[in-house]
Protein backbone atom coordinates (compact mmCIF):
# COMPACT_ATOMS: atom_id res chain seq x y z
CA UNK A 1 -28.74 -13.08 -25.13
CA UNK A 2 -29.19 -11.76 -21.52
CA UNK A 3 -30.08 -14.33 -18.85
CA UNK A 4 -33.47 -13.64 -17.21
CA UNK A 5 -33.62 -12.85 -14.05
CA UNK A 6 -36.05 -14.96 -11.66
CA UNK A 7 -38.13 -13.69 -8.70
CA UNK A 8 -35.51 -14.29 -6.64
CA UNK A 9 -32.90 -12.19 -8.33
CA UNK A 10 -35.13 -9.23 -8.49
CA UNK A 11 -36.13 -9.02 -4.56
CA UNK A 12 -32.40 -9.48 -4.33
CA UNK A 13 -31.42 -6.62 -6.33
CA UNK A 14 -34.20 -4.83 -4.94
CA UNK A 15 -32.80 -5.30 -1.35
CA UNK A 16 -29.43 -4.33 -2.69
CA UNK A 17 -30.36 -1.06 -4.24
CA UNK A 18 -32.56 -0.30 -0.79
CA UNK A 19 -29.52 -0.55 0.96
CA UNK A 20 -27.54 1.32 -1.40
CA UNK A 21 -29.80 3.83 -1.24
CA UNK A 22 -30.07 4.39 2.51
CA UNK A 23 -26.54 4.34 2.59
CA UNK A 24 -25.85 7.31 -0.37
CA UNK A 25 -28.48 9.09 1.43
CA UNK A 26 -26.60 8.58 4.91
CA UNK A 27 -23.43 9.30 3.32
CA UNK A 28 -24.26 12.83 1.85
CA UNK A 29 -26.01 13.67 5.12
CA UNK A 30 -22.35 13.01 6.71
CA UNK A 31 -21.04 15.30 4.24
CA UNK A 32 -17.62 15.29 5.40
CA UNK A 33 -16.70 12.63 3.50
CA UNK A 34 -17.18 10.82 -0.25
CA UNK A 35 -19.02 7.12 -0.32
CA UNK A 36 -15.36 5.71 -1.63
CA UNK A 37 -13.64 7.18 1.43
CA UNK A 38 -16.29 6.23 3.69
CA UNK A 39 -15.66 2.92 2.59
CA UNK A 40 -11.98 3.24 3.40
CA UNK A 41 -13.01 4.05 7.11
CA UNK A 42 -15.27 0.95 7.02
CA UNK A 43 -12.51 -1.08 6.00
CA UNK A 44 -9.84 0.59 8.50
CA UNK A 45 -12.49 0.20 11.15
CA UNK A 46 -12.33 -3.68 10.50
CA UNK A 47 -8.81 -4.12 9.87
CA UNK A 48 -6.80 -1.66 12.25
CA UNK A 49 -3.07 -1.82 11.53
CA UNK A 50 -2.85 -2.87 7.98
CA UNK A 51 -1.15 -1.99 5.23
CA UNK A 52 -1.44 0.38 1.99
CA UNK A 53 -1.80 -3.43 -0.32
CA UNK A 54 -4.13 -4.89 2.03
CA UNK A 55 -6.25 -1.77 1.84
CA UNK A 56 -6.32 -1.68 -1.77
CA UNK A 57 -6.89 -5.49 -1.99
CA UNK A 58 -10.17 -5.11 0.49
CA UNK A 59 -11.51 -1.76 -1.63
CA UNK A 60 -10.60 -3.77 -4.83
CA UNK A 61 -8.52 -1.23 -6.09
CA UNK A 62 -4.51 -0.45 -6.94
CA UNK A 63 -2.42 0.25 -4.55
CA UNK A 64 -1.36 3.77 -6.01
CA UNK A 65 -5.40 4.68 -5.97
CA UNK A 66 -5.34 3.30 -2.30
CA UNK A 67 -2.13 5.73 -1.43
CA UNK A 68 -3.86 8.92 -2.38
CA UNK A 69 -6.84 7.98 -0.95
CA UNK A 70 -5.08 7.62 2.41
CA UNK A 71 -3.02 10.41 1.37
CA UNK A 72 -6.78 12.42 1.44
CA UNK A 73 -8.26 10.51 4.84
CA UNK A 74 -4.91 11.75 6.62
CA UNK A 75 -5.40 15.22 5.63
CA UNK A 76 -8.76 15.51 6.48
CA UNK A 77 -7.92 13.92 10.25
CA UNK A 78 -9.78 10.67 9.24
CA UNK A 79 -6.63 8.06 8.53
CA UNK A 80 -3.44 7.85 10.72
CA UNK A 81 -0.08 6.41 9.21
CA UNK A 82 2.14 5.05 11.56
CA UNK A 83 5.39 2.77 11.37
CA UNK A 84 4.68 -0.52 10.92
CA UNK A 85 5.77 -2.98 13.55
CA UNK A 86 6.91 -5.94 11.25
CA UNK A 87 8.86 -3.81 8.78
CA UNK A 88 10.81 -0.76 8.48
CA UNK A 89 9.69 -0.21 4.42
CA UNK A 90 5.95 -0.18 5.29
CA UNK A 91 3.37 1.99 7.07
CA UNK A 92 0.55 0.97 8.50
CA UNK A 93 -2.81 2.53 9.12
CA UNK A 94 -5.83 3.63 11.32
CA UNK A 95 -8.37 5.22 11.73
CA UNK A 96 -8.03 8.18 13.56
CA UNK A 97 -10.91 9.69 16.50
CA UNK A 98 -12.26 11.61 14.19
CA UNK A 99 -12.63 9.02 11.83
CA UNK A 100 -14.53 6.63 14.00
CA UNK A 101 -16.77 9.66 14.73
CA UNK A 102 -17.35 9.75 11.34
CA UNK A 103 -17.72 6.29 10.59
CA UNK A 104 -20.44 6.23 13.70
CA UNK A 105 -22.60 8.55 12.33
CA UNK A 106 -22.78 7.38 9.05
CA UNK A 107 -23.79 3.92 10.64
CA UNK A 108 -26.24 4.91 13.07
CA UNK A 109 -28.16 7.42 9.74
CA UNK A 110 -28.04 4.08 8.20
CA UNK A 111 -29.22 1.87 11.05
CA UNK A 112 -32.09 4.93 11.93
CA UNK A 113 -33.16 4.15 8.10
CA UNK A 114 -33.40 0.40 8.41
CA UNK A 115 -35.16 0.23 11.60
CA UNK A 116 -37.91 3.00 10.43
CA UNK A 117 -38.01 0.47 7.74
CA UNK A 118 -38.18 -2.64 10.06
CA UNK A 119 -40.71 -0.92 12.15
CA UNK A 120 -43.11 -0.59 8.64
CA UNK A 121 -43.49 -4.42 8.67
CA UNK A 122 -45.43 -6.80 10.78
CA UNK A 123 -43.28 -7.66 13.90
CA UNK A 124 -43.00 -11.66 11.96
CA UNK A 125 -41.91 -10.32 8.96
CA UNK A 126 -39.12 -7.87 10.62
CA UNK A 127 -38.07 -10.92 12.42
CA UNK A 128 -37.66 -12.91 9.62
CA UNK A 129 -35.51 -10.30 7.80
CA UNK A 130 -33.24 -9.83 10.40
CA UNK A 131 -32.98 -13.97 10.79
CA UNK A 132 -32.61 -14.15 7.31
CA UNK A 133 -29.74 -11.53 6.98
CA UNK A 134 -28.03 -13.16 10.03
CA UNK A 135 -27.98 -16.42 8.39
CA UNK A 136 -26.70 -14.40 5.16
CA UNK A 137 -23.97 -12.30 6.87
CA UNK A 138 -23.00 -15.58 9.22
CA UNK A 139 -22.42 -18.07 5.97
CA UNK A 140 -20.35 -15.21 3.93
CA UNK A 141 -16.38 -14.97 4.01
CA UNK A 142 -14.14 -12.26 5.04
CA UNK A 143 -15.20 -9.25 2.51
């Protein structure tokens, strides 16, 4: 038998399908790019340098799905491979200018959503969901 959920669980999901949401809809307006791979440029953004395993470990994928996903960010201009500097056998990988650009625009469509959004509520209530998603984002771990 399924669990129900409480009040809390829905406004959560809520919040969570919101943002996912806003962030489809700011993804297709980039166009350039699928949701997956703009993912991959979030996650090079953060993590400049790394590896083809770390990649795949951060997207939560296999490392031969990871590959040909670079393989596609390189050919569009997004991704750079480059030698590694601690070993010969590896690569590692960055995001290229492009791929920032990119990776900008898709965050400021998203951030232009959220404030319009922001800007709906009273000024205390904005305030307290921006405090409240600090506290959230400040008391989560690396992902």
């Amino acid at each position: 038998m399924a669990q129900r959920q409480s009040a809390t669980d829905q406004v959560v999901l809520a919040a969570m399908r919101l943002v996912m949401g806003i962030s489809v809809q700011a993804a297709d307006e980039v166009g350039v790019v699928s949701a997956v791979q703009l993912r991959a440029v979030t996650v090079l953004s953060q993590r400049p340098g790394g590896n083809l395993g770390e990649l795949a470990q951060a997207l939560g994928v296999s490392v031969s799905v990871t590959s040909r996903l670079v393989d596609r960010l390189v050919s569009a201009g997004l991704a750079e491979k480059r030698p590694s500097a601690t070993s010969g056998r590896e690569i590692s990988l960055w995001l290229s200018p492009e791929g920032q650009a990119v990776l900008e625009r898709y965050d400021e469509l998203r951030l232009d959503r959220i404030r319009a959004r922001l800007r709906e509520l009273p000024a205390e209530d904005a305030v307290a969901v921006v405090t409240g998603l600090r506290a959230l984002v400040d008391g989560a771990g690396p992902d």
